[in-house]
N, C-alpha and C. Protein backbone atom coordinates (compact mmCIF):
# COMPACT_ATOMS: atom_id res chain seq x y z
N UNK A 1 -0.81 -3.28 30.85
CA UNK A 1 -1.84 -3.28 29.84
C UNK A 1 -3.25 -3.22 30.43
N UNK A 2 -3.74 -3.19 31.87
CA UNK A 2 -4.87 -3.01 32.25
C UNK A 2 -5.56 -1.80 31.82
N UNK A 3 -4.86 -1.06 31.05
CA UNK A 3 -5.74 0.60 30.21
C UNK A 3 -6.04 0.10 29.29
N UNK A 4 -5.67 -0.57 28.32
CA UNK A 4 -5.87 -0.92 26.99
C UNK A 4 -7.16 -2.05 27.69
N UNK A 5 -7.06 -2.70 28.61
CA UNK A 5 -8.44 -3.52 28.66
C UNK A 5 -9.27 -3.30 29.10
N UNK A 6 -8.76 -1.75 29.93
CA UNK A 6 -10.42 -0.66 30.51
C UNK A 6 -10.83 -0.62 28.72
N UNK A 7 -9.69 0.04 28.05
CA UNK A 7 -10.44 0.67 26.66
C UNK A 7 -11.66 -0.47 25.90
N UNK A 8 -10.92 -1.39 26.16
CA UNK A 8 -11.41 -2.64 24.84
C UNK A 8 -13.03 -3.01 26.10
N UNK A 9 -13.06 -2.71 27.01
CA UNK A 9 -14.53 -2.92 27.69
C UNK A 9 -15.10 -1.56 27.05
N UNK A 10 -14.79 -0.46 27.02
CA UNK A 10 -15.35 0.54 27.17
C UNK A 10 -15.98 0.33 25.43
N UNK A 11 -15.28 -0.02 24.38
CA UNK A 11 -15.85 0.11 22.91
C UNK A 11 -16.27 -1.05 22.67
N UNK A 12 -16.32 -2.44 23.19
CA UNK A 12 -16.61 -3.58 23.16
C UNK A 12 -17.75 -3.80 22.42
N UNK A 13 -18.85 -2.84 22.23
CA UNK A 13 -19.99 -2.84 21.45
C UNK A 13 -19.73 -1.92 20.05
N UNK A 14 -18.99 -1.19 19.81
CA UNK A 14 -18.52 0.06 19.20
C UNK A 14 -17.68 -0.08 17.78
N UNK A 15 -17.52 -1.40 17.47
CA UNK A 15 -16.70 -2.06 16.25
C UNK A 15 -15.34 -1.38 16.27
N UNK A 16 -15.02 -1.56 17.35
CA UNK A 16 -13.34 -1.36 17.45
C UNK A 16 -12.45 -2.84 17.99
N UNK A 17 -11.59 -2.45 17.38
CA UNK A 17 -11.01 -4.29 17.83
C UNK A 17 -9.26 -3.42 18.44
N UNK A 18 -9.03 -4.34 19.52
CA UNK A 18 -7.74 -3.40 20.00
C UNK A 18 -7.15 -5.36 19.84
N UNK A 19 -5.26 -4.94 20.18
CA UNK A 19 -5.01 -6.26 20.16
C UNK A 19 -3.13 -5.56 20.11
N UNK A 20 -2.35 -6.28 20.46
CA UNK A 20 -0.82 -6.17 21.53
C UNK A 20 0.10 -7.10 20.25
N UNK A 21 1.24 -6.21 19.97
CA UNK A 21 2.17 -7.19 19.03
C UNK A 21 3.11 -7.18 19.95
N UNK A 22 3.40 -8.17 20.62
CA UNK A 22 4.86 -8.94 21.00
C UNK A 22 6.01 -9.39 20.10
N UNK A 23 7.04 -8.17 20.78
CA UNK A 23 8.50 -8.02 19.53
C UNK A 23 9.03 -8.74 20.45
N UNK A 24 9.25 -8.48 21.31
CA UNK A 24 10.61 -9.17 22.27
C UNK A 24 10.95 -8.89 23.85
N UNK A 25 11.56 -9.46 24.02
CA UNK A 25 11.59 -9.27 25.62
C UNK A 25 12.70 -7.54 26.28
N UNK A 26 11.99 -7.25 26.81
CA UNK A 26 12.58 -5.55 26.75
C UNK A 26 14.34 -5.73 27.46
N UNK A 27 14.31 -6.28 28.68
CA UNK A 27 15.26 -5.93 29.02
C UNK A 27 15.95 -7.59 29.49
N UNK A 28 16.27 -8.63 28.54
CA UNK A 28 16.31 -9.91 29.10
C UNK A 28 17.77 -10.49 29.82
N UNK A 29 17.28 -10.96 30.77
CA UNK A 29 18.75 -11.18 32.02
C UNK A 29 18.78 -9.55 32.70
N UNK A 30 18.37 -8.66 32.55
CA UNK A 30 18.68 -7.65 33.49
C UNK A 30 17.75 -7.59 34.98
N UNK A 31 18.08 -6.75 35.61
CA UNK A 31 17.06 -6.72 36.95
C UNK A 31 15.38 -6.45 36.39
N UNK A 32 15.08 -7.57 37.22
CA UNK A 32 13.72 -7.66 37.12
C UNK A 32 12.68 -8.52 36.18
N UNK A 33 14.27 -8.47 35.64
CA UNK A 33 13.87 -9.96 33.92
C UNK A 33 14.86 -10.96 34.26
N UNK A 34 15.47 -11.25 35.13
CA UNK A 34 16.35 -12.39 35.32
C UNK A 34 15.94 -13.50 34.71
N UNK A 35 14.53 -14.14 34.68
CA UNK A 35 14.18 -15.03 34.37
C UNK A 35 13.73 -15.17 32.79
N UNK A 36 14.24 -14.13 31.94
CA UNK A 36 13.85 -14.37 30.99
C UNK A 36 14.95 -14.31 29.86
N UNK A 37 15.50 -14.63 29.10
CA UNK A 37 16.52 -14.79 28.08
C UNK A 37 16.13 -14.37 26.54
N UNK A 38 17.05 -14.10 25.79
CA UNK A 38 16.75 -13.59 24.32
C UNK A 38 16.51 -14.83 23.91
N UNK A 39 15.26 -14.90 23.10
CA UNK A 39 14.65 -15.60 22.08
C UNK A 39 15.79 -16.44 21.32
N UNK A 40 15.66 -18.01 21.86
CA UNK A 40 15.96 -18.68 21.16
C UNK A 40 15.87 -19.14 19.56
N UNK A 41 14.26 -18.96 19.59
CA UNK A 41 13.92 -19.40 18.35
C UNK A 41 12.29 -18.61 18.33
N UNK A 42 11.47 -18.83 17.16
CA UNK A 42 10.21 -18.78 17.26
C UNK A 42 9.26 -19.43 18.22
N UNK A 43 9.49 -20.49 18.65
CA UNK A 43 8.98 -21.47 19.62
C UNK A 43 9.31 -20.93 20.71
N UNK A 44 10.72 -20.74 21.34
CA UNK A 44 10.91 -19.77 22.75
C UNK A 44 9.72 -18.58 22.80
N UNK A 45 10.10 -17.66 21.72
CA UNK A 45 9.25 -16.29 21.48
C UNK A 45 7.67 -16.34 22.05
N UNK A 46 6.80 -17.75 21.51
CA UNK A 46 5.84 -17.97 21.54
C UNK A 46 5.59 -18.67 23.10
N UNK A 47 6.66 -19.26 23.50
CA UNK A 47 6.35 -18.99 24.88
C UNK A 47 6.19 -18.11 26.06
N UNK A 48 7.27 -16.98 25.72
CA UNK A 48 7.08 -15.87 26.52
C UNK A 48 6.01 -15.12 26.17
N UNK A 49 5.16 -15.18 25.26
CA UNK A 49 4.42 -14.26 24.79
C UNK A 49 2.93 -14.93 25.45
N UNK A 50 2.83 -16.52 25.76
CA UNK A 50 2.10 -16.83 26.17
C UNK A 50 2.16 -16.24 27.60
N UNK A 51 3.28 -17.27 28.25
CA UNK A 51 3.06 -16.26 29.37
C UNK A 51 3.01 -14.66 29.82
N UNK A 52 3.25 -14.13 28.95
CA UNK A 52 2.60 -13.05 29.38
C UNK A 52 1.14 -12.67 29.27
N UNK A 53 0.45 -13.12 28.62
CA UNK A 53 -1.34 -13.39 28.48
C UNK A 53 -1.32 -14.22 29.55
N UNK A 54 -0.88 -14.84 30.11
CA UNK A 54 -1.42 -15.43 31.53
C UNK A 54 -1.06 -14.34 32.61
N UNK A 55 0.15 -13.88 32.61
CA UNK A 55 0.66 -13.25 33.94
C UNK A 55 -0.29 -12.11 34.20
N UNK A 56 -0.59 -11.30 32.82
CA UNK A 56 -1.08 -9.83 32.82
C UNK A 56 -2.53 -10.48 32.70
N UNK A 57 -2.96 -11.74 32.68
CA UNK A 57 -4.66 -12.28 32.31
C UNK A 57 -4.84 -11.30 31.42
N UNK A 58 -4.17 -11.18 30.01
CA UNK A 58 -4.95 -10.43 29.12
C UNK A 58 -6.05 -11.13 28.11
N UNK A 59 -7.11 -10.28 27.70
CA UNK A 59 -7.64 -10.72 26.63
C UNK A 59 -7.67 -9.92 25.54
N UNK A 60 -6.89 -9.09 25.02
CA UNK A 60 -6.83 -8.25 23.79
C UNK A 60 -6.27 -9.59 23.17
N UNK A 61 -6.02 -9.51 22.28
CA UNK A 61 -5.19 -10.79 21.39
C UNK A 61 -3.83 -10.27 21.19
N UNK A 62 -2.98 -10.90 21.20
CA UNK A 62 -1.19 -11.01 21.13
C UNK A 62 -1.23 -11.53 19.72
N UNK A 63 -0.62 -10.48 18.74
CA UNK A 63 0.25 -11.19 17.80
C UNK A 63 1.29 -11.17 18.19
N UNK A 64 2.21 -12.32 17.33
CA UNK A 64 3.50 -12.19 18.31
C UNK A 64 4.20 -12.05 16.51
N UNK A 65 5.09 -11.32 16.58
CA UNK A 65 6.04 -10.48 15.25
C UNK A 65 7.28 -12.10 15.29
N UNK A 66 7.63 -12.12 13.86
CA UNK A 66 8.49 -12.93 13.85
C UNK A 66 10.10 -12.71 14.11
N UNK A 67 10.46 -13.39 13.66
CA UNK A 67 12.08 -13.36 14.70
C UNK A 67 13.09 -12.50 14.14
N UNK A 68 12.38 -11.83 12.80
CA UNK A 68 12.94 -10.78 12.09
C UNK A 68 12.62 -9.60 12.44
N UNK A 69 11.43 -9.38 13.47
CA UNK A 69 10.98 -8.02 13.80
C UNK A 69 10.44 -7.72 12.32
N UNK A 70 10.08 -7.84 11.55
CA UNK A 70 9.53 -7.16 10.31
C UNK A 70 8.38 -6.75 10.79
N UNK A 71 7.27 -6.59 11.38
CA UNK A 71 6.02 -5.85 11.69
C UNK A 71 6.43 -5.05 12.37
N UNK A 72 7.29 -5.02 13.53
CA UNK A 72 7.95 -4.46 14.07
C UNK A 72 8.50 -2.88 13.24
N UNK A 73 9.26 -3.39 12.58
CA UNK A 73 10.35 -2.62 11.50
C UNK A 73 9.40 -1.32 11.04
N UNK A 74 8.65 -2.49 10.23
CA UNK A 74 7.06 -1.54 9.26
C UNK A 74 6.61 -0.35 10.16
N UNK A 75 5.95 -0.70 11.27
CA UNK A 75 5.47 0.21 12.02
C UNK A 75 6.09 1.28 12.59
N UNK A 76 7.94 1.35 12.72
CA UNK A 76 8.33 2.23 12.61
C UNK A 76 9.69 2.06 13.86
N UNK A 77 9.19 0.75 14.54
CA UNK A 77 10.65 0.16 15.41
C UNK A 77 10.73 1.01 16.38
N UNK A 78 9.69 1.62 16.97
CA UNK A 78 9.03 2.04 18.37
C UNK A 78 8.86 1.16 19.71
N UNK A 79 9.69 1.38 20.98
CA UNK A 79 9.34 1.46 21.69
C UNK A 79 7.86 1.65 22.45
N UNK A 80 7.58 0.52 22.72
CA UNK A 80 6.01 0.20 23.31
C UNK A 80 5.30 1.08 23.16
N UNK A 81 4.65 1.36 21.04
CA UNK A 81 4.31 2.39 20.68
C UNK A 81 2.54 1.63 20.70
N UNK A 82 1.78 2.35 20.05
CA UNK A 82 0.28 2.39 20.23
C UNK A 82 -0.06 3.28 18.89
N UNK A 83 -0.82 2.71 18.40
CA UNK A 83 -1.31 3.46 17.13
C UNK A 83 -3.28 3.33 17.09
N UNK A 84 -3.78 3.84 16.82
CA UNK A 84 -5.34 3.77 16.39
C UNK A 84 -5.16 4.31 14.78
N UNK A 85 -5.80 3.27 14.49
CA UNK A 85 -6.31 3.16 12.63
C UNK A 85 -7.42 3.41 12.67
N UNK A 86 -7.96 4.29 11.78
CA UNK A 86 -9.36 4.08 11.60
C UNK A 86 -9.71 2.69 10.11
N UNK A 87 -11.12 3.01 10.22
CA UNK A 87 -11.31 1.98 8.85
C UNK A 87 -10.94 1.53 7.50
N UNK A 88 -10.36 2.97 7.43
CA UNK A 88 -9.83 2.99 6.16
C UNK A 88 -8.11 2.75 5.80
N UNK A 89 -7.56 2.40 7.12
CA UNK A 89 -6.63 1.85 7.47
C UNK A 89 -5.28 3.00 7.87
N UNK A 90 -6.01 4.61 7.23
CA UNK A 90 -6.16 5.61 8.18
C UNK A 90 -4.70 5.54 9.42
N UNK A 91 -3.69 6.29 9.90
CA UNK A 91 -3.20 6.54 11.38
C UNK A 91 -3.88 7.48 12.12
N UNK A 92 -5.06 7.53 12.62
CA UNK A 92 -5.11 8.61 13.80
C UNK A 92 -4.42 9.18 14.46
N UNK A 93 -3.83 7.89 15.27
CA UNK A 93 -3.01 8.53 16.43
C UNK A 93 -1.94 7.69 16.64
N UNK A 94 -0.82 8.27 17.36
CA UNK A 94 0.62 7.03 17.28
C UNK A 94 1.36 7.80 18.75
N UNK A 95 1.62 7.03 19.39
CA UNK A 95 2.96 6.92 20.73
C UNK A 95 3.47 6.18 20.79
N UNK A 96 4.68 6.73 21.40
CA UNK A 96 5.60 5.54 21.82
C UNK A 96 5.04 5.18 23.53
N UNK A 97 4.24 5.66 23.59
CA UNK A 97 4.00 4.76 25.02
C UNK A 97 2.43 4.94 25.34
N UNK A 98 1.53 4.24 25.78
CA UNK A 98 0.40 4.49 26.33
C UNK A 98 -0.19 5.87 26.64
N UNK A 99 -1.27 6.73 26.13
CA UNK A 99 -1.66 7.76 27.15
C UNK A 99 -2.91 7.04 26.99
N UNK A 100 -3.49 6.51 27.86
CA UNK A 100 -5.17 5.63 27.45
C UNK A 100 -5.82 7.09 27.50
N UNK A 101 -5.96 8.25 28.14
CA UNK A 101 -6.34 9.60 28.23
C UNK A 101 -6.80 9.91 26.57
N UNK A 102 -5.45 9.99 25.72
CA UNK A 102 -5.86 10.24 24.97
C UNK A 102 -6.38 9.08 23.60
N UNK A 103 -5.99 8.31 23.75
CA UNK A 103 -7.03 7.29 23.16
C UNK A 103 -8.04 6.99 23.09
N UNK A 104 -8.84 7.23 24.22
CA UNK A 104 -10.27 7.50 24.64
C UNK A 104 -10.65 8.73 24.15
N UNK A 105 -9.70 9.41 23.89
CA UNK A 105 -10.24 10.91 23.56
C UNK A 105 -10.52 10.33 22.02
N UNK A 106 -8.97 9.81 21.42
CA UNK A 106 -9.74 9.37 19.76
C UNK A 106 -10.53 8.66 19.27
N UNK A 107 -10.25 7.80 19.60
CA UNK A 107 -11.67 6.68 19.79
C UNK A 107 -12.90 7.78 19.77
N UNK A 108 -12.98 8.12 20.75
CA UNK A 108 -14.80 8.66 21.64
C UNK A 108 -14.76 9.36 20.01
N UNK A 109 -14.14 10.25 19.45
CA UNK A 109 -14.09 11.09 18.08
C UNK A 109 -14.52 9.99 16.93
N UNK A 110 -13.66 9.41 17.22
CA UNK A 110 -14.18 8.50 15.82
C UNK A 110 -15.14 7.35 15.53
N UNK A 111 -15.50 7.03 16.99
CA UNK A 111 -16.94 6.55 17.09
C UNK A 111 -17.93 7.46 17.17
N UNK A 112 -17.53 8.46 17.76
CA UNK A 112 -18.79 9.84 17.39
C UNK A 112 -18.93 9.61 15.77
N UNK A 113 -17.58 10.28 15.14
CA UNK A 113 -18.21 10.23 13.79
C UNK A 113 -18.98 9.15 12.99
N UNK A 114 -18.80 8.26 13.21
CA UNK A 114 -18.83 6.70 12.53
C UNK A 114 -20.20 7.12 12.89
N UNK A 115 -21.31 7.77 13.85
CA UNK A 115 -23.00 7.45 14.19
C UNK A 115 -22.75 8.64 14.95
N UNK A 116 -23.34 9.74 14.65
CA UNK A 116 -23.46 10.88 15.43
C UNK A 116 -25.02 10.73 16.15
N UNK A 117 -25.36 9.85 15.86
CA UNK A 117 -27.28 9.50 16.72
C UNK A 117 -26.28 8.53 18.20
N UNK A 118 -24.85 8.09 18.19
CA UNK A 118 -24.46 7.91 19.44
C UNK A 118 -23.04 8.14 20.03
N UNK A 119 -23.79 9.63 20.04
CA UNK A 119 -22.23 9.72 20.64
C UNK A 119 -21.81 9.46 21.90
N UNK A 120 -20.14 8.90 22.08
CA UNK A 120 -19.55 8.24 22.81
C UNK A 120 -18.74 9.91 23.37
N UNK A 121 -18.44 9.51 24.80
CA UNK A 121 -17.71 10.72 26.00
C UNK A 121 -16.51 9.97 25.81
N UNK A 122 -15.64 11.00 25.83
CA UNK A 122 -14.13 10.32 26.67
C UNK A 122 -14.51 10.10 28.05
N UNK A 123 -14.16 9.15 28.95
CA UNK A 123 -14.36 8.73 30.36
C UNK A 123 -13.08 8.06 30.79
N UNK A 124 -12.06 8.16 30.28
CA UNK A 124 -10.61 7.56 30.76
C UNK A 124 -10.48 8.52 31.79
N UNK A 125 -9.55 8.40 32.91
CA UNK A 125 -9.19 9.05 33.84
C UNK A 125 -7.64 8.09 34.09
N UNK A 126 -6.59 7.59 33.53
CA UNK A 126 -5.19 6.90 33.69
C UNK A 126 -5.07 7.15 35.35
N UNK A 127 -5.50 8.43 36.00
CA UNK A 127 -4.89 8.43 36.65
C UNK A 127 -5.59 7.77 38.35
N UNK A 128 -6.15 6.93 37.98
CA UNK A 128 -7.13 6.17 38.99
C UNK A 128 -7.28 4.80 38.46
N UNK A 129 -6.00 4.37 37.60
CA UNK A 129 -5.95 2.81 37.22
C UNK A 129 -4.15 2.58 37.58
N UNK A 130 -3.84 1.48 37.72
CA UNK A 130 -2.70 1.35 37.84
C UNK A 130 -1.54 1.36 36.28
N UNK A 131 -0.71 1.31 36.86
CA UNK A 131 0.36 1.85 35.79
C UNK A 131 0.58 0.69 35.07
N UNK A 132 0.51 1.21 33.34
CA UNK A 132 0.66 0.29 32.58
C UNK A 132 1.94 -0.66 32.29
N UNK A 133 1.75 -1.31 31.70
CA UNK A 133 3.29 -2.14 31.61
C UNK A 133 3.56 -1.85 30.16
């Protein structure tokens, strides 16, 4: 998630709010997740979700989806997808995985439009940040 927190510096003045829903643990007990287990309860959930805002030091904000996945569901039950809304609650743009490339590209568009007296550049370059999680 260090792209999503280049992004959220880069519009930080720009009235965009970015922010991470935690469904669940991707691959739990397998290699590389040994240490982590399927969600006991809501209370487990809310622990792994903490620690991961510590591990990754994020500051976007974590909602964390309940134990039904229903936000989850709504949005369409995507794989570590990414969406930009505009104001009007609007889909711009939707992946199933990170391109910060082109997010910066929508964004920079739709903060252009929002004040054309300041327009914003795309300046992402993904490929001179490390790889997202």
């Amino acid at each position: 998630m260090p792209l999503m927190e280049e992004l959220k510096e880069k519009y930080a003045d720009q009235d965009v709010a970015f922010f991470a829903l935690y469904v669940r643990e991707p691959h739990p007990g397998e290699t590389g997740f040994k240490l982590y287990r399927k969600h006991e309860g809501y209370e487990h959930k809310m622990e792994y979700a903490h620690e991961l805002v510590r591990i990754k030091a994020l500051t976007i904000p974590v909602l964390v989806d309940g134990m039904d996945e229903a936000i989850h569901l709504q949005l369409g039950n995507l794989p570590n997808f990414v969406y930009v809304v505009n104001k009007d609650g609007k889909v711009e743009y939707k992946a199933t995985w990170l391109d910060a490339d082109s997010v910066d590209e929508v964004l920079a568009e739709m903060v252009t439009a929002d004040d054309p007296s300041r327009p914003i550049q795309k300046t992402m370059d993904s490929s001179k940040v490390g790889t997202a999680i």
